[in-house]
Protein backbone atom coordinates (compact mmCIF):
# COMPACT_ATOMS: atom_id res chain seq x y z
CA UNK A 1 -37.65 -35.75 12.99
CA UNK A 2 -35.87 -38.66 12.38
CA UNK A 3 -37.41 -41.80 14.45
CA UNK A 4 -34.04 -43.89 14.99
CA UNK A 5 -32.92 -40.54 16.85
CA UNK A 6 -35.27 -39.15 18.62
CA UNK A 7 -37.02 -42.66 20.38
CA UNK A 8 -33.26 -44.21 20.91
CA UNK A 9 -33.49 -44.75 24.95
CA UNK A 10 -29.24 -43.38 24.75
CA UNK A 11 -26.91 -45.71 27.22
CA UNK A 12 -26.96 -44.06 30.65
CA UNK A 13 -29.56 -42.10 30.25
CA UNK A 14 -32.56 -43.19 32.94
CA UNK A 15 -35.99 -43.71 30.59
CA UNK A 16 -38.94 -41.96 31.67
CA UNK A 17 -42.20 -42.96 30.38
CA UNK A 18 -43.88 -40.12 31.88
CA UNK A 19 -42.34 -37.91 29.57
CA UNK A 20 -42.84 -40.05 26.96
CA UNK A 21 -46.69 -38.82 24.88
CA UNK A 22 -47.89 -42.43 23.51
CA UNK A 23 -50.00 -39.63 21.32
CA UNK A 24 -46.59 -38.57 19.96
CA UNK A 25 -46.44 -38.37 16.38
CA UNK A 26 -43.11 -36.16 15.91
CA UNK A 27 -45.25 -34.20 13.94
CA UNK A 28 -45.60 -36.46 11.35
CA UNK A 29 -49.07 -36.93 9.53
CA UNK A 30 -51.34 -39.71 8.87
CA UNK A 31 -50.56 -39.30 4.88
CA UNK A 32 -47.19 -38.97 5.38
CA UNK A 33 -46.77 -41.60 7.53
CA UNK A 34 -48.48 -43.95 5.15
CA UNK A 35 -46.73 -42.93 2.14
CA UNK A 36 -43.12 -43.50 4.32
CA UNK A 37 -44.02 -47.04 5.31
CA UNK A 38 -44.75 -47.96 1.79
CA UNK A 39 -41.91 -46.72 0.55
CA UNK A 40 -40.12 -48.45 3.66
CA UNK A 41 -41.92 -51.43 2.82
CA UNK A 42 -40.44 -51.58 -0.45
CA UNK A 43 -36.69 -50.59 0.59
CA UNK A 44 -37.04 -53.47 3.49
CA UNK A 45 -38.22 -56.43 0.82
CA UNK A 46 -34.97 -55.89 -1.08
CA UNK A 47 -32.79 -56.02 2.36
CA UNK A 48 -34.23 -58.61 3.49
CA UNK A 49 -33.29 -60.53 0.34
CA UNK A 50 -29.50 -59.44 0.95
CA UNK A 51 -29.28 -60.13 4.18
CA UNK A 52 -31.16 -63.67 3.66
CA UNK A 53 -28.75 -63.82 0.21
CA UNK A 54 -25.72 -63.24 2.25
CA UNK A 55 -26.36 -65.81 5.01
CA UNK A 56 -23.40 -64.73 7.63
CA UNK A 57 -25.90 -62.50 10.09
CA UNK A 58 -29.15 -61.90 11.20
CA UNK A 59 -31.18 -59.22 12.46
CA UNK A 60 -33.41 -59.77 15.98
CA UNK A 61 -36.31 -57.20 16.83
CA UNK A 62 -37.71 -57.72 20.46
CA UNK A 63 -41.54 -56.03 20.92
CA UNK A 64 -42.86 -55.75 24.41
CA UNK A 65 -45.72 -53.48 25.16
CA UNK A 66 -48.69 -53.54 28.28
CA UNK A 67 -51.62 -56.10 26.85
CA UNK A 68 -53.33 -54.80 24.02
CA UNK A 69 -50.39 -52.68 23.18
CA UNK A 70 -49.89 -53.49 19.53
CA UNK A 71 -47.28 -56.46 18.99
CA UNK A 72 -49.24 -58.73 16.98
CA UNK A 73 -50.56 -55.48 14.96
CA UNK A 74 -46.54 -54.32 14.21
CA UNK A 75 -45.54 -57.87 13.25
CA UNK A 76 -48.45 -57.75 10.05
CA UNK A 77 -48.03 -54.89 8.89
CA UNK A 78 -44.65 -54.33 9.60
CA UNK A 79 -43.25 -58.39 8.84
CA UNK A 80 -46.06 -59.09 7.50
CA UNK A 81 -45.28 -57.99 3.84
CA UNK A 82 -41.29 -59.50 4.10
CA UNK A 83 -40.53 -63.36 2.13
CA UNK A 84 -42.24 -65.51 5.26
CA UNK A 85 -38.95 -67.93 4.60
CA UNK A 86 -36.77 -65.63 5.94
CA UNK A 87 -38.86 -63.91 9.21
CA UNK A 88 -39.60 -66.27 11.89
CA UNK A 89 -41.65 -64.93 14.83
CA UNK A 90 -41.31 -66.36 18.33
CA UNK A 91 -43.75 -65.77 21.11
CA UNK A 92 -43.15 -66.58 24.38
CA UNK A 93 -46.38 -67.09 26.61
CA UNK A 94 -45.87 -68.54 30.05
CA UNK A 95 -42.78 -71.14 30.41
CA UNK A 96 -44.19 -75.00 30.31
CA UNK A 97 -42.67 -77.67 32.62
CA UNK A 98 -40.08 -78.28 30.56
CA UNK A 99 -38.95 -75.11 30.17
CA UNK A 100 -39.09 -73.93 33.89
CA UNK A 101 -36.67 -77.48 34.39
CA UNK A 102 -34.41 -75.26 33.01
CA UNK A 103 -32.47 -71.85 33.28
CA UNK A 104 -34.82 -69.03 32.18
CA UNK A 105 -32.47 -67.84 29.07
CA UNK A 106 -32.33 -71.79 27.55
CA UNK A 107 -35.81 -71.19 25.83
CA UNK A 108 -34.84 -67.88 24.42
CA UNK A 109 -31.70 -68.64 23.20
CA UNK A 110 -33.26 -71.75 20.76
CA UNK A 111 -35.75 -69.57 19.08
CA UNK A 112 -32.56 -66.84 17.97
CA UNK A 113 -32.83 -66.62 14.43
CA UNK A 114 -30.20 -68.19 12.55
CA UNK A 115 -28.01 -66.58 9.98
CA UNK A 116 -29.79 -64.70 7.08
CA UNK A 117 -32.87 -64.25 8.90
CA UNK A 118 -34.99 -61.70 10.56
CA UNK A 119 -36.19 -62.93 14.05
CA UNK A 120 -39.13 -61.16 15.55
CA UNK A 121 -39.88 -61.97 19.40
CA UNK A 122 -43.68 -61.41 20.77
CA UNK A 123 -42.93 -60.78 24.20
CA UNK A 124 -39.00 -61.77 25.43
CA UNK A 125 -36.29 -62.36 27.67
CA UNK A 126 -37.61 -59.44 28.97
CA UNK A 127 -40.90 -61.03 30.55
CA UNK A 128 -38.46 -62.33 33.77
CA UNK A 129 -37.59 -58.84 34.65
CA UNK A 130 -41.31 -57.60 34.50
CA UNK A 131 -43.92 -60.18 34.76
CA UNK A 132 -41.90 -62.04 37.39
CA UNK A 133 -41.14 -59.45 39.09
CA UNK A 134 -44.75 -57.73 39.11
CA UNK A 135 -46.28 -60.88 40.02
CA UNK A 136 -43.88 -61.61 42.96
CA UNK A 137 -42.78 -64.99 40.84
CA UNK A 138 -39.28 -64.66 42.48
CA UNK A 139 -37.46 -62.88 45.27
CA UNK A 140 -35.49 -59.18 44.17
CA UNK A 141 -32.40 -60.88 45.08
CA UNK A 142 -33.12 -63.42 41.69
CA UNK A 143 -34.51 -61.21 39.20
CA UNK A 144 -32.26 -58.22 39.94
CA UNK A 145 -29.73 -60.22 38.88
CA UNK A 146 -31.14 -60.25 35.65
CA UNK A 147 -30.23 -57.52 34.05
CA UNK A 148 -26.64 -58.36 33.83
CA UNK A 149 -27.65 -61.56 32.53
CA UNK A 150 -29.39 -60.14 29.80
CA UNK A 151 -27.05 -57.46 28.63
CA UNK A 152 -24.24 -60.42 28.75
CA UNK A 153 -26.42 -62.83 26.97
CA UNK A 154 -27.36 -59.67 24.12
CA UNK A 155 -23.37 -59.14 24.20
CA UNK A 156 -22.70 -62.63 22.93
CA UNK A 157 -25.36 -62.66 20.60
CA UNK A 158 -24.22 -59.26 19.33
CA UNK A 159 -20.47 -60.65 18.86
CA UNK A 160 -21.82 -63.49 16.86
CA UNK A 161 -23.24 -61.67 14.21
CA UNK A 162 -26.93 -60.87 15.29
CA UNK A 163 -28.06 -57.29 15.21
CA UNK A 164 -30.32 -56.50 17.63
CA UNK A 165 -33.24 -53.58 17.81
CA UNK A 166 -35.62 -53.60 20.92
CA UNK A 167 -39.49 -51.80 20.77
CA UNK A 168 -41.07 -51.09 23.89
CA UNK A 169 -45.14 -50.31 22.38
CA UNK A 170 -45.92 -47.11 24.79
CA UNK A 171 -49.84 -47.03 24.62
CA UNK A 172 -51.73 -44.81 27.47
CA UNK A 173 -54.32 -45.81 29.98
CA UNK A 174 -57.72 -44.76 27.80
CA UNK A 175 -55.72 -46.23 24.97
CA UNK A 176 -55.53 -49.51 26.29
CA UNK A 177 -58.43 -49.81 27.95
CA UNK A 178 -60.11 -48.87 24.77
CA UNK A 179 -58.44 -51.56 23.16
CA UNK A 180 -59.32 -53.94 25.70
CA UNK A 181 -62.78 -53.25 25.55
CA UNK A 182 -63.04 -54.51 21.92
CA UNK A 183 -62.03 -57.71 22.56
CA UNK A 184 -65.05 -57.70 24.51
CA UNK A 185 -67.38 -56.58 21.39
CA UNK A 186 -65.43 -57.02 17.93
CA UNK A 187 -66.38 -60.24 16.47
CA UNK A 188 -62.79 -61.16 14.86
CA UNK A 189 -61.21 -60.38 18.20
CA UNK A 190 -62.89 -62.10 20.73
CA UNK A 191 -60.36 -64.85 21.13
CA UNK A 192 -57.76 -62.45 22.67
CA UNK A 193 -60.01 -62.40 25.59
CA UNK A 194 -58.00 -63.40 28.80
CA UNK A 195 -59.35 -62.13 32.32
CA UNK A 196 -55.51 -61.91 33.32
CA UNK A 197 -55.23 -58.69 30.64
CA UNK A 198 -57.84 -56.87 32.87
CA UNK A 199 -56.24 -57.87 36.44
CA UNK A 200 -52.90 -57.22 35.30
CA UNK A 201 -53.78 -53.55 33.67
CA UNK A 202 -54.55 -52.73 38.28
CA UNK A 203 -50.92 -53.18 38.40
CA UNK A 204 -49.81 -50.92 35.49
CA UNK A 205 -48.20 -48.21 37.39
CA UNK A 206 -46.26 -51.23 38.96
CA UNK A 207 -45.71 -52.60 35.07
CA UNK A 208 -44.07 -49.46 33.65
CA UNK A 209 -41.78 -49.12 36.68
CA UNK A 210 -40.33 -52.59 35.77
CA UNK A 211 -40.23 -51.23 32.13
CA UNK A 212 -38.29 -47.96 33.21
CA UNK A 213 -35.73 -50.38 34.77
CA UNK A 214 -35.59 -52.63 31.86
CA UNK A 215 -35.23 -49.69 29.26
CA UNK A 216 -32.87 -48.04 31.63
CA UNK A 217 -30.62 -51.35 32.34
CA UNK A 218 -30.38 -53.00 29.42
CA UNK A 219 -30.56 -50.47 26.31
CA UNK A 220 -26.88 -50.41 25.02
CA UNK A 221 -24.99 -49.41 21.50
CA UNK A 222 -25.00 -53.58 20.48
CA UNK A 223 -28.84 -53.66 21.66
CA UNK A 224 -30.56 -50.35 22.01
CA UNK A 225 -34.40 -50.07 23.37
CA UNK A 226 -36.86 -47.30 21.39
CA UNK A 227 -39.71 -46.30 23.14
CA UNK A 228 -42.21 -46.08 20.70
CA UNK A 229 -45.46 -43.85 21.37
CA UNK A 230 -48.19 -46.31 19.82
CA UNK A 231 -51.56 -44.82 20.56
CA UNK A 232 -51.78 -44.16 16.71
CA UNK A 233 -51.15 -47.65 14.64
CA UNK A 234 -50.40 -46.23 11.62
CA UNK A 235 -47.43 -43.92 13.34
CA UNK A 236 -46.00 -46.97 15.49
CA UNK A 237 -45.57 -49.05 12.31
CA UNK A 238 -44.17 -46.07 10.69
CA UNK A 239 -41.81 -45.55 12.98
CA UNK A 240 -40.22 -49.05 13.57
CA UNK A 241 -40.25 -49.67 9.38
CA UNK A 242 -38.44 -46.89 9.55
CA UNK A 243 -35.59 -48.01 11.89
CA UNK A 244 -35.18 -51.29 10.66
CA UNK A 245 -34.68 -50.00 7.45
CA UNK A 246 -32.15 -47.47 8.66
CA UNK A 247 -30.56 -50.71 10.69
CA UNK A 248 -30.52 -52.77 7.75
CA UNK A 249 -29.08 -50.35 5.45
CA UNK A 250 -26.23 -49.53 8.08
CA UNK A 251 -25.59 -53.50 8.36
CA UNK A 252 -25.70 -53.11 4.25
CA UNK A 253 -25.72 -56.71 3.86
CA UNK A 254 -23.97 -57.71 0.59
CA UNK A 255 -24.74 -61.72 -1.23
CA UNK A 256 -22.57 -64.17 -1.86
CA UNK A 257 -20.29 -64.14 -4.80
CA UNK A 258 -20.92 -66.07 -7.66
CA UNK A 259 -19.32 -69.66 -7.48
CA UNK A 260 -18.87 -70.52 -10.68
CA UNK A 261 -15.41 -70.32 -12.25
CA UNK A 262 -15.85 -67.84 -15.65
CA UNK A 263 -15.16 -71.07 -17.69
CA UNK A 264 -18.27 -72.67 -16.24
CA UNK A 265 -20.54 -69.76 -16.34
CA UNK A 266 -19.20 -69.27 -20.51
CA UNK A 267 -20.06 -73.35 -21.10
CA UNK A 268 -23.86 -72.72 -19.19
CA UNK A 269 -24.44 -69.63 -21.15
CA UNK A 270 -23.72 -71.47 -24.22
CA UNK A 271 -26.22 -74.14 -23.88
CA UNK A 272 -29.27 -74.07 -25.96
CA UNK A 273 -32.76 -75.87 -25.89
């Protein structure tokens, strides 16, 4: 079954996590799964090069997922193996003083990535439709605003020449409590610790309401949402390989010309040591 297809959260159509298996695999194996990202791996180095080559768009891929849901994990192996020159990830933690002087979009827009590049966002835009509204940070009548501003701002960006694919990391409750517990025990992961991660995962019923809305709101033909079951690592990063390949190859960035006239590229191909 063909990822891009079946995980699409379609215009319109309400998103329902419940029915959503973060187990899913679309009966896809481990082997075959491994043997497709390679392969996608390989197909994605030389499209990157076009599209970086060609310099007049750029792709954006948004992650979001509960804490412990797998960003950080998708952007290795997934970005990971891509020219570093031309992918530039952006996190966005909790807005500084400076950023919170000014409108909630500002910060977001500066870290777009510019022509020929693949930008990869660790958490979003997307953070003042769910965090602040979780955590009470503003009233309903601000942040339900927000979804218009999001889909306008996504419009313009869309217009301009960025392509845009959004990954919401569905991991389950044992899942991510798992995962949270090795940050507790794993020597190489210790530093993830945060006591928030554990407070916030009481509110998680609250948490993928706000994401139903989000996914629901906001996924549209210029910037469509996947839901992406990622209980198993090796099928999440499967999966979204997959579909930026299959974005990049429809965008089928092409480079610039030669400039050289053919007199000057005769005279250089004449010259000897």
């Amino acid at each position: 079954m063909n990822p891009t297809k079946a995980l699409r959260v379609h215009p319109g159509h309400p998103a329902h996590l419940d029915d959503v298996d973060p187990a899913d695999t679309l009966g896809v194996s481990r082997d075959d799964a491994e043997h497709a990202l390679a392969d996608d791996l390989n197909a994605l180095q030389d499209l990157q090069q076009r599209l970086f080559a060609e310099g007049s768009r750029s792709l954006l891929v948004v992650l979001q997922a509960m804490d412990a849901g797998g960003k950080d994990g998708t952007i290795r192996h997934v970005f990971g193996p891509l020219n570093p020159q031309g992918v530039h990830v952006a996190g966005f933690a909790k807005p500084t003083e400076h950023e919170l002087a000014r409108d909630y979009l500002w910060r977001v827009h500066a870290r777009v990535p510019e022509r020929g590049s693949i930008g990869v966002f660790n958490r979003s835009h997307y953070e003042d439709v769910l965090i602040v509204r979780v955590a009470n940070l503003m009233p309903k009548r601000v942040w339900s605003k927000r979804y218009d501003h999001i889909n306008a701002f996504e419009r313009r960006l869309a217009d301009e020449g960025t392509t845009i694919l959004k990954f919401f990391l569905h991991v389950s409750a044992p899942e991510q409590l798992e995962r949270l517990k090795k940050r507790l025990t794993h020597p190489n992961k210790g530093w993830k610790f945060n006591a928030y991660d554990w407070e916030k995962r009481k509110k998680r019923p609250q948490f993928l309401a706000a994401y139903e809305d989000a996914l629901t709101k906001c996924s549209t033909d210029h910037a469509p949402w996947f839901i992406i079951p990622a209980d198993h690592k090796w099928f999440r990063n499967h999966a979204i390989a997959h579909i930026v390949r299959e974005t990049l190859e429809g965008m089928d960035p092409k480079p610039r010309k030669l400039d050289a006239t053919p007199e000057e590229v005769e005279r250089l191909l004449a010259i000897e040591d």
